[in-house]
C-alpha atoms as a PDB file:
ATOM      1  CA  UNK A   1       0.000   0.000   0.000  1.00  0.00           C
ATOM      2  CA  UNK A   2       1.008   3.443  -0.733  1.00  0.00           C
ATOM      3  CA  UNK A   3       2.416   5.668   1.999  1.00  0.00           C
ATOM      4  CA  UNK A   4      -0.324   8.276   0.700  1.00  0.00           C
ATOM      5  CA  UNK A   5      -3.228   5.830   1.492  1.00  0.00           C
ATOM      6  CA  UNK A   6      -1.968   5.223   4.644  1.00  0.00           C
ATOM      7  CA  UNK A   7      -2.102   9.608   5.751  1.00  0.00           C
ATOM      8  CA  UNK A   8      -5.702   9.505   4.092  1.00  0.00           C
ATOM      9  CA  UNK A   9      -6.945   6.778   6.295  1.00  0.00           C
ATOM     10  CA  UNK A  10      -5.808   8.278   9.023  1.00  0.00           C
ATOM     11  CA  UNK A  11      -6.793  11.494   8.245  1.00  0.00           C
ATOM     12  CA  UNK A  12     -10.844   9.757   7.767  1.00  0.00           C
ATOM     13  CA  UNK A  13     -10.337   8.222  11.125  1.00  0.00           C
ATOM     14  CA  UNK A  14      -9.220  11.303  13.010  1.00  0.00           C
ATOM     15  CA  UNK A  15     -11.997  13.313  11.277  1.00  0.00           C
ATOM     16  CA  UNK A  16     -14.686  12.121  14.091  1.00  0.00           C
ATOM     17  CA  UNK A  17     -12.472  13.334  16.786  1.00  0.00           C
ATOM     18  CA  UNK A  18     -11.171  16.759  15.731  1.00  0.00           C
ATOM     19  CA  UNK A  19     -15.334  17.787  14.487  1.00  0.00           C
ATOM     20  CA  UNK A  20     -16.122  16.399  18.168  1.00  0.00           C
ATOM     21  CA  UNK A  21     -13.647  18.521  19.744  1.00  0.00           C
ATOM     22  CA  UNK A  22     -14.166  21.459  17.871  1.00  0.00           C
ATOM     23  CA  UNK A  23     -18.334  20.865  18.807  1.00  0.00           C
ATOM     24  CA  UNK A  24     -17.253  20.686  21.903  1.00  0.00           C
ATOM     25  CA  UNK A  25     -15.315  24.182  22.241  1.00  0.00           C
ATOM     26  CA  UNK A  26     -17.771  25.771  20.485  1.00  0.00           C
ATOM     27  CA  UNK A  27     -20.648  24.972  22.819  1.00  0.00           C
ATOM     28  CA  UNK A  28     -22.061  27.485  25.215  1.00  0.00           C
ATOM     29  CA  UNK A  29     -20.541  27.198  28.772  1.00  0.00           C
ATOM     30  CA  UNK A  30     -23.505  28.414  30.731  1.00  0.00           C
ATOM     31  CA  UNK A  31     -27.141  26.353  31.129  1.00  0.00           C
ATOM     32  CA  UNK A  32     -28.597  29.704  30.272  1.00  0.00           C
ATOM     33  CA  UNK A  33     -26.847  30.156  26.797  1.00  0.00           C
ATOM     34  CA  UNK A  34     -27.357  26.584  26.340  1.00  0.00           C
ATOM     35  CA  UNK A  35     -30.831  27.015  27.760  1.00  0.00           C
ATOM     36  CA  UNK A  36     -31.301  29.713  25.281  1.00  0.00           C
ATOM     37  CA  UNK A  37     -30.786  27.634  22.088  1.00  0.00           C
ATOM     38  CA  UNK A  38     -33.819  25.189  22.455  1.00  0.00           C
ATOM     39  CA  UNK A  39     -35.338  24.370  19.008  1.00  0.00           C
ATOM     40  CA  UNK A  40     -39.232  24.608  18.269  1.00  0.00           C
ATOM     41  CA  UNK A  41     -39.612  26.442  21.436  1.00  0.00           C
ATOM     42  CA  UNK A  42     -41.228  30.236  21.580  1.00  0.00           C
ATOM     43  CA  UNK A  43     -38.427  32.422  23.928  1.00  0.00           C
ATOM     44  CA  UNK A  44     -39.073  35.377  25.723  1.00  0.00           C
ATOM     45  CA  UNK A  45     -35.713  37.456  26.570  1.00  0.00           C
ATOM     46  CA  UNK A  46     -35.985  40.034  29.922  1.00  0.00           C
ATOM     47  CA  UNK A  47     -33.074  41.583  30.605  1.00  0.00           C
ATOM     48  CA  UNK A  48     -32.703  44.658  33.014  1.00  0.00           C
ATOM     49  CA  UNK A  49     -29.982  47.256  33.547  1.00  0.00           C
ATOM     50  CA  UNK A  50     -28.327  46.810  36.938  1.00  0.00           C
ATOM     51  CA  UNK A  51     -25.426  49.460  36.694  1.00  0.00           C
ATOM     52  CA  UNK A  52     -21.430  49.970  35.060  1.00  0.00           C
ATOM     53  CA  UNK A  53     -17.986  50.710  36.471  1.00  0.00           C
ATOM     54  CA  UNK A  54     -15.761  52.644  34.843  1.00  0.00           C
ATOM     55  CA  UNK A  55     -12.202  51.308  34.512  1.00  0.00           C
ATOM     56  CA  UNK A  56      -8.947  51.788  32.832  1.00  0.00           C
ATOM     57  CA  UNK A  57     -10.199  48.808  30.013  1.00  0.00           C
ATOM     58  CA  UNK A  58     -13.331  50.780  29.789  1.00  0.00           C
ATOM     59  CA  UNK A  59     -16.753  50.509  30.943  1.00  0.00           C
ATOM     60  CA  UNK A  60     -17.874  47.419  32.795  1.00  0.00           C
ATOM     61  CA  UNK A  61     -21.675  46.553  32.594  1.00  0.00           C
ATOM     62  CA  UNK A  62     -24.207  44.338  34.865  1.00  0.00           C
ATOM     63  CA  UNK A  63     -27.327  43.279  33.395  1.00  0.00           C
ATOM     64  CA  UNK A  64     -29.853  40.437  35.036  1.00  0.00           C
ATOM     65  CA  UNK A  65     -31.045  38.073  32.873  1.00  0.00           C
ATOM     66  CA  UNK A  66     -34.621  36.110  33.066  1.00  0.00           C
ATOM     67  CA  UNK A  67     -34.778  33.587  29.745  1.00  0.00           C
ATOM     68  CA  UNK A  68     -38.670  31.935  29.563  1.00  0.00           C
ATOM     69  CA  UNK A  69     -39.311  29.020  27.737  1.00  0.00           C
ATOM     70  CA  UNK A  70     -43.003  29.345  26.784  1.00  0.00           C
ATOM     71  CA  UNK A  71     -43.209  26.176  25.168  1.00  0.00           C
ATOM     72  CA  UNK A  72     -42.463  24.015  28.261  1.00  0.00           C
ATOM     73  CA  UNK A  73     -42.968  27.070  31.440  1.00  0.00           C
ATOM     74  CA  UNK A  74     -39.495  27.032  32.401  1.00  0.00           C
ATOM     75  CA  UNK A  75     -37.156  29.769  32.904  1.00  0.00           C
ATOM     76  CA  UNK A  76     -33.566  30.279  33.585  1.00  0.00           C
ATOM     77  CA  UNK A  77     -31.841  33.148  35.353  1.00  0.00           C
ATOM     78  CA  UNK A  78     -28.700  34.668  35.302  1.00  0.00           C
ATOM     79  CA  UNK A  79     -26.472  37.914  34.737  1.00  0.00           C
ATOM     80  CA  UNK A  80     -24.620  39.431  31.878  1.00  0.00           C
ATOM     81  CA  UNK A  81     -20.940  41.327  32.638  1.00  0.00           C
ATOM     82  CA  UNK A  82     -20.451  43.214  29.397  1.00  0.00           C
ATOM     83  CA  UNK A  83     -17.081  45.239  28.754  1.00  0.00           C
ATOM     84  CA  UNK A  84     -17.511  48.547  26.119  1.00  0.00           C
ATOM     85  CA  UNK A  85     -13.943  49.819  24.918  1.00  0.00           C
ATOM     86  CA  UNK A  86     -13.700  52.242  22.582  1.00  0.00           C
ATOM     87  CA  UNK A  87     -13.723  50.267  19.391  1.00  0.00           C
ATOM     88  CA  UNK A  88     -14.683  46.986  20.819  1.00  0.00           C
ATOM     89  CA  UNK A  89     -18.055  44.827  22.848  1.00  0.00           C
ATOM     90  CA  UNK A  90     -18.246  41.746  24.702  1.00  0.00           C
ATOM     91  CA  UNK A  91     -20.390  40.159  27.226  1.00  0.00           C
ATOM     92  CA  UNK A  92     -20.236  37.037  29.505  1.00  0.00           C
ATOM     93  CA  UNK A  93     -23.185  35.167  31.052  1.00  0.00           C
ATOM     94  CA  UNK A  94     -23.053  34.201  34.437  1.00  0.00           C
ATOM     95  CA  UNK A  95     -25.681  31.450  35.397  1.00  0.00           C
ATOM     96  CA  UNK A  96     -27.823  32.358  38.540  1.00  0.00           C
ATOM     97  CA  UNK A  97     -26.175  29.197  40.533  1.00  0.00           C
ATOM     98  CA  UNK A  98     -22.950  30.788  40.128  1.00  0.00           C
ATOM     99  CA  UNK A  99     -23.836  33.998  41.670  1.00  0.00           C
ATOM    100  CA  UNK A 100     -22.998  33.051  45.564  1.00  0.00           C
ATOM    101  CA  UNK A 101     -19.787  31.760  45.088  1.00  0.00           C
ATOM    102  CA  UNK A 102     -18.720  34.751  43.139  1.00  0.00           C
ATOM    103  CA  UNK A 103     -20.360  37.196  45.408  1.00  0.00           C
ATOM    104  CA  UNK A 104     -18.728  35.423  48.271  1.00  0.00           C
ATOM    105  CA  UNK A 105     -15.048  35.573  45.955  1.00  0.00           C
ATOM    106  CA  UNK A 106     -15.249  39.360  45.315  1.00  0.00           C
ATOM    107  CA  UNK A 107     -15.949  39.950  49.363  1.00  0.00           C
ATOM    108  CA  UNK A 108     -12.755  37.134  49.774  1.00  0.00           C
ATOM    109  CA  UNK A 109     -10.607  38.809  46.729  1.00  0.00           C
ATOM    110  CA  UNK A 110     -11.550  42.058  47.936  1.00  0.00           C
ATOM    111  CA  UNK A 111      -9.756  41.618  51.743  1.00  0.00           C
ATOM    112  CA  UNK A 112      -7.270  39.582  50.484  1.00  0.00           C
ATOM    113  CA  UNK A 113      -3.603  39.995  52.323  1.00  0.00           C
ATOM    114  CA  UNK A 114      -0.286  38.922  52.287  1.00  0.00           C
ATOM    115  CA  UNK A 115      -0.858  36.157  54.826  1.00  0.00           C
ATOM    116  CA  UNK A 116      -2.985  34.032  51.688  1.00  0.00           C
ATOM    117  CA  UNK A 117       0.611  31.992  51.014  1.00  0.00           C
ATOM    118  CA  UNK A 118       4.226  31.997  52.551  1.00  0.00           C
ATOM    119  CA  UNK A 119       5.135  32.411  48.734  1.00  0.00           C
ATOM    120  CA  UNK A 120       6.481  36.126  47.851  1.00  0.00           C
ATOM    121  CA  UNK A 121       4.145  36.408  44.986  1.00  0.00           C
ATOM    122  CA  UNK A 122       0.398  35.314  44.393  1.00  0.00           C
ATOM    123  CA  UNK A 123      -2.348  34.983  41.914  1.00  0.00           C
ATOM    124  CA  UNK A 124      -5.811  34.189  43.643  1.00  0.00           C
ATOM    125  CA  UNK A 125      -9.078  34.105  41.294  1.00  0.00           C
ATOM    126  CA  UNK A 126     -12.321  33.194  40.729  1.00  0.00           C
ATOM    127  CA  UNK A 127     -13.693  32.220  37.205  1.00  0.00           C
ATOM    128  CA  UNK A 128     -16.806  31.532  36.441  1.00  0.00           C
ATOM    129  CA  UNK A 129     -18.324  28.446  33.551  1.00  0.00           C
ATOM    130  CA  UNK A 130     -18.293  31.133  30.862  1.00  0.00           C
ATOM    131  CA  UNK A 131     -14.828  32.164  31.546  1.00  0.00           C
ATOM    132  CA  UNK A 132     -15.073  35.805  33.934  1.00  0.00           C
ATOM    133  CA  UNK A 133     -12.667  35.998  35.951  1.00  0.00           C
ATOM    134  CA  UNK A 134     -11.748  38.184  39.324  1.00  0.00           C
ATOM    135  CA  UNK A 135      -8.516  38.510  40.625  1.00  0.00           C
ATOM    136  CA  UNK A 136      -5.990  39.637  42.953  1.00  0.00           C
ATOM    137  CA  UNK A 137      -2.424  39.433  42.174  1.00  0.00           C
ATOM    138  CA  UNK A 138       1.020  40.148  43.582  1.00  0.00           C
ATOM    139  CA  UNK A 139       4.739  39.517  42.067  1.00  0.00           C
ATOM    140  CA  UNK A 140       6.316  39.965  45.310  1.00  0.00           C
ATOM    141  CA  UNK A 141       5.660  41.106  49.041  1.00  0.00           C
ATOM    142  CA  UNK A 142       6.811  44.995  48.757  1.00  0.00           C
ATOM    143  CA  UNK A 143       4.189  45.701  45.830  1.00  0.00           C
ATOM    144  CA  UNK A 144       0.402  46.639  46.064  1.00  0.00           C
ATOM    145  CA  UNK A 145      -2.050  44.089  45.745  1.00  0.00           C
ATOM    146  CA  UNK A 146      -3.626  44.419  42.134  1.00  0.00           C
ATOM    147  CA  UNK A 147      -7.313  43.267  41.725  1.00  0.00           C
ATOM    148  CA  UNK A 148      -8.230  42.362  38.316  1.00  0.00           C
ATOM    149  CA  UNK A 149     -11.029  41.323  36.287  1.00  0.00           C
ATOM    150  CA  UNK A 150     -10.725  39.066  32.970  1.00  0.00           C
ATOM    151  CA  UNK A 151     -12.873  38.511  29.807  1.00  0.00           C
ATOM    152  CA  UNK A 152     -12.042  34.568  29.357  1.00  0.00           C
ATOM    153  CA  UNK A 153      -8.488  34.867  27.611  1.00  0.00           C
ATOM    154  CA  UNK A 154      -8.293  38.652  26.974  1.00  0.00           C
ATOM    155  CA  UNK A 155      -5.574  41.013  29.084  1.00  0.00           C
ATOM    156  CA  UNK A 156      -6.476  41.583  32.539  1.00  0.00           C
ATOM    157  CA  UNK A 157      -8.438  44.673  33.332  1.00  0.00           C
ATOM    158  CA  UNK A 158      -6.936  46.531  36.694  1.00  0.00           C
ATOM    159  CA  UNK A 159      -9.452  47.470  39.159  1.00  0.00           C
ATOM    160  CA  UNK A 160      -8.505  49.994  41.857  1.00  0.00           C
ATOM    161  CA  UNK A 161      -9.780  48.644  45.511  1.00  0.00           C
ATOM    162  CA  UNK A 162     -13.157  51.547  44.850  1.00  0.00           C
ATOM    163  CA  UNK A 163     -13.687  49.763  41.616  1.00  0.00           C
ATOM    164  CA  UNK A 164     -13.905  46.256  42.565  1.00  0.00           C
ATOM    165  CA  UNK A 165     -16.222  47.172  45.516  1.00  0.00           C
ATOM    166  CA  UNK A 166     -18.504  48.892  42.608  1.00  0.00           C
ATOM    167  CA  UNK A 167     -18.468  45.343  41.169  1.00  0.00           C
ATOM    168  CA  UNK A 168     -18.912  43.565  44.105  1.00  0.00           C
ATOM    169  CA  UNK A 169     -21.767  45.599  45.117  1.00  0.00           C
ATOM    170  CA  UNK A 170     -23.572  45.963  41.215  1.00  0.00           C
ATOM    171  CA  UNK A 171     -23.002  41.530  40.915  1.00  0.00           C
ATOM    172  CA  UNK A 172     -24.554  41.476  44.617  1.00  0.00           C
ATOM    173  CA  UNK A 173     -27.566  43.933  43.499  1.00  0.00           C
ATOM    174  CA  UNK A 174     -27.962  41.727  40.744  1.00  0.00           C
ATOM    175  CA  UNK A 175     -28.746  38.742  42.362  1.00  0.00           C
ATOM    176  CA  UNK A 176     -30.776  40.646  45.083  1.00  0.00           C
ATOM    177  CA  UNK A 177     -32.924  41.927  41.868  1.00  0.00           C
ATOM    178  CA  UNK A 178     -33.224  38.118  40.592  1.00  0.00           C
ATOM    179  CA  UNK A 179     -34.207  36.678  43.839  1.00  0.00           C
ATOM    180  CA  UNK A 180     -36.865  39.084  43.453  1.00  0.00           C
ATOM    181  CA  UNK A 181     -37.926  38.632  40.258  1.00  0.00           C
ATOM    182  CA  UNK A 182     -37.625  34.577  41.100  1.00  0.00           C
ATOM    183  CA  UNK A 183     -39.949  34.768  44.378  1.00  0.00           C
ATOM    184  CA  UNK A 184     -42.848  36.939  42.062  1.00  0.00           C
ATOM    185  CA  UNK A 185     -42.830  34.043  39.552  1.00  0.00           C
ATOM    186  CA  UNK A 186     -42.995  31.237  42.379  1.00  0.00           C
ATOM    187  CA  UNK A 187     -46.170  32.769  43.624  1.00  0.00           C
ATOM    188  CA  UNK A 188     -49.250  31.138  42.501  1.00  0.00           C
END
């Protein structure tokens, strides 16, 4: 047999797996998103405006997110961070069963000292399915503390100690706004 047959049927058997893997990466990481792309299903979108931080990267969004399924009465929650620069917009989706744990890593993050690790230098973080991620980092003991905030893979956005309490406190609104919106629609 030729040596070319032998790349070809390799190539056809490794076909499966790289289409799988690229499926795969190109999935939504949130049950909202995925939630979101139901076939033969009538969706209804709410979305409210919870507030924005200005930072260095540019302006940092919160939005709450309700996603209704008429077709079967069910409905997700969740919250959308969304970062405006001046030529560029993105947005990541935060599922509502995330929310705790990253309102309890922002208060963590937030207080953070040296005493985390022995080590001289430190990179703490929290990062959520879809990829946002809060920060503190440190190269060594005589620097500040620098809290950050990250769009999946993107360059991290510094956040001065006023700023990341504006987050903290517009992600805790947030969810204080969906358990509100969550307790209406459990009422008969």
């Amino acid at each position: 047999m030729r040596p070319t047959s032998f790349v070809l049927i390799a190539l056809c058997a490794a076909w499966p797996f790289v289409s799988h893997a690229q499926s795969q990466t190109n999935a939504p990481a949130t049950q909202i998103e995925n939630f979101e792309l139901q076939p033969d299903a009538i969706l209804v979108k709410g979305f409210g405006d919870i507030g924005s931080v200005s930072t260095e990267g540019g302006t940092v969004s919160v939005h709450c997110k309700e996603s209704n399924n008429l077709t079967i009465n069910q409905k997700m929650y969740g919250i959308s961070v969304a970062l405006t620069e001046a030529q560029a917009h993105g947005a990541l989706v935060v599922d509502y069963d995330e929310l705790e744990g990253m309102i309890h890593a922002l208060d963590f993050l937030s207080k953070i000292s040296y005493q985390v690790t022995p080590m001289p230098g430190f990179d703490a973080s929290f990062t959520t399915r879809s990829g946002l991620r809060v920060g503190a980092h440190v190269d060594r003991r005589q620097s500040a503390i620098e809290l950050y905030l990250q769009f999946e893979d993107t360059e991290k956005i510094p956040l001065s100690a006023d700023q990341f309490t504006q987050l903290e406190n517009l992600i805790t609104s947030a969810k204080t706004a969906l358990d509100v919106t969550r307790g209406k629609n459990s009422a008969p």
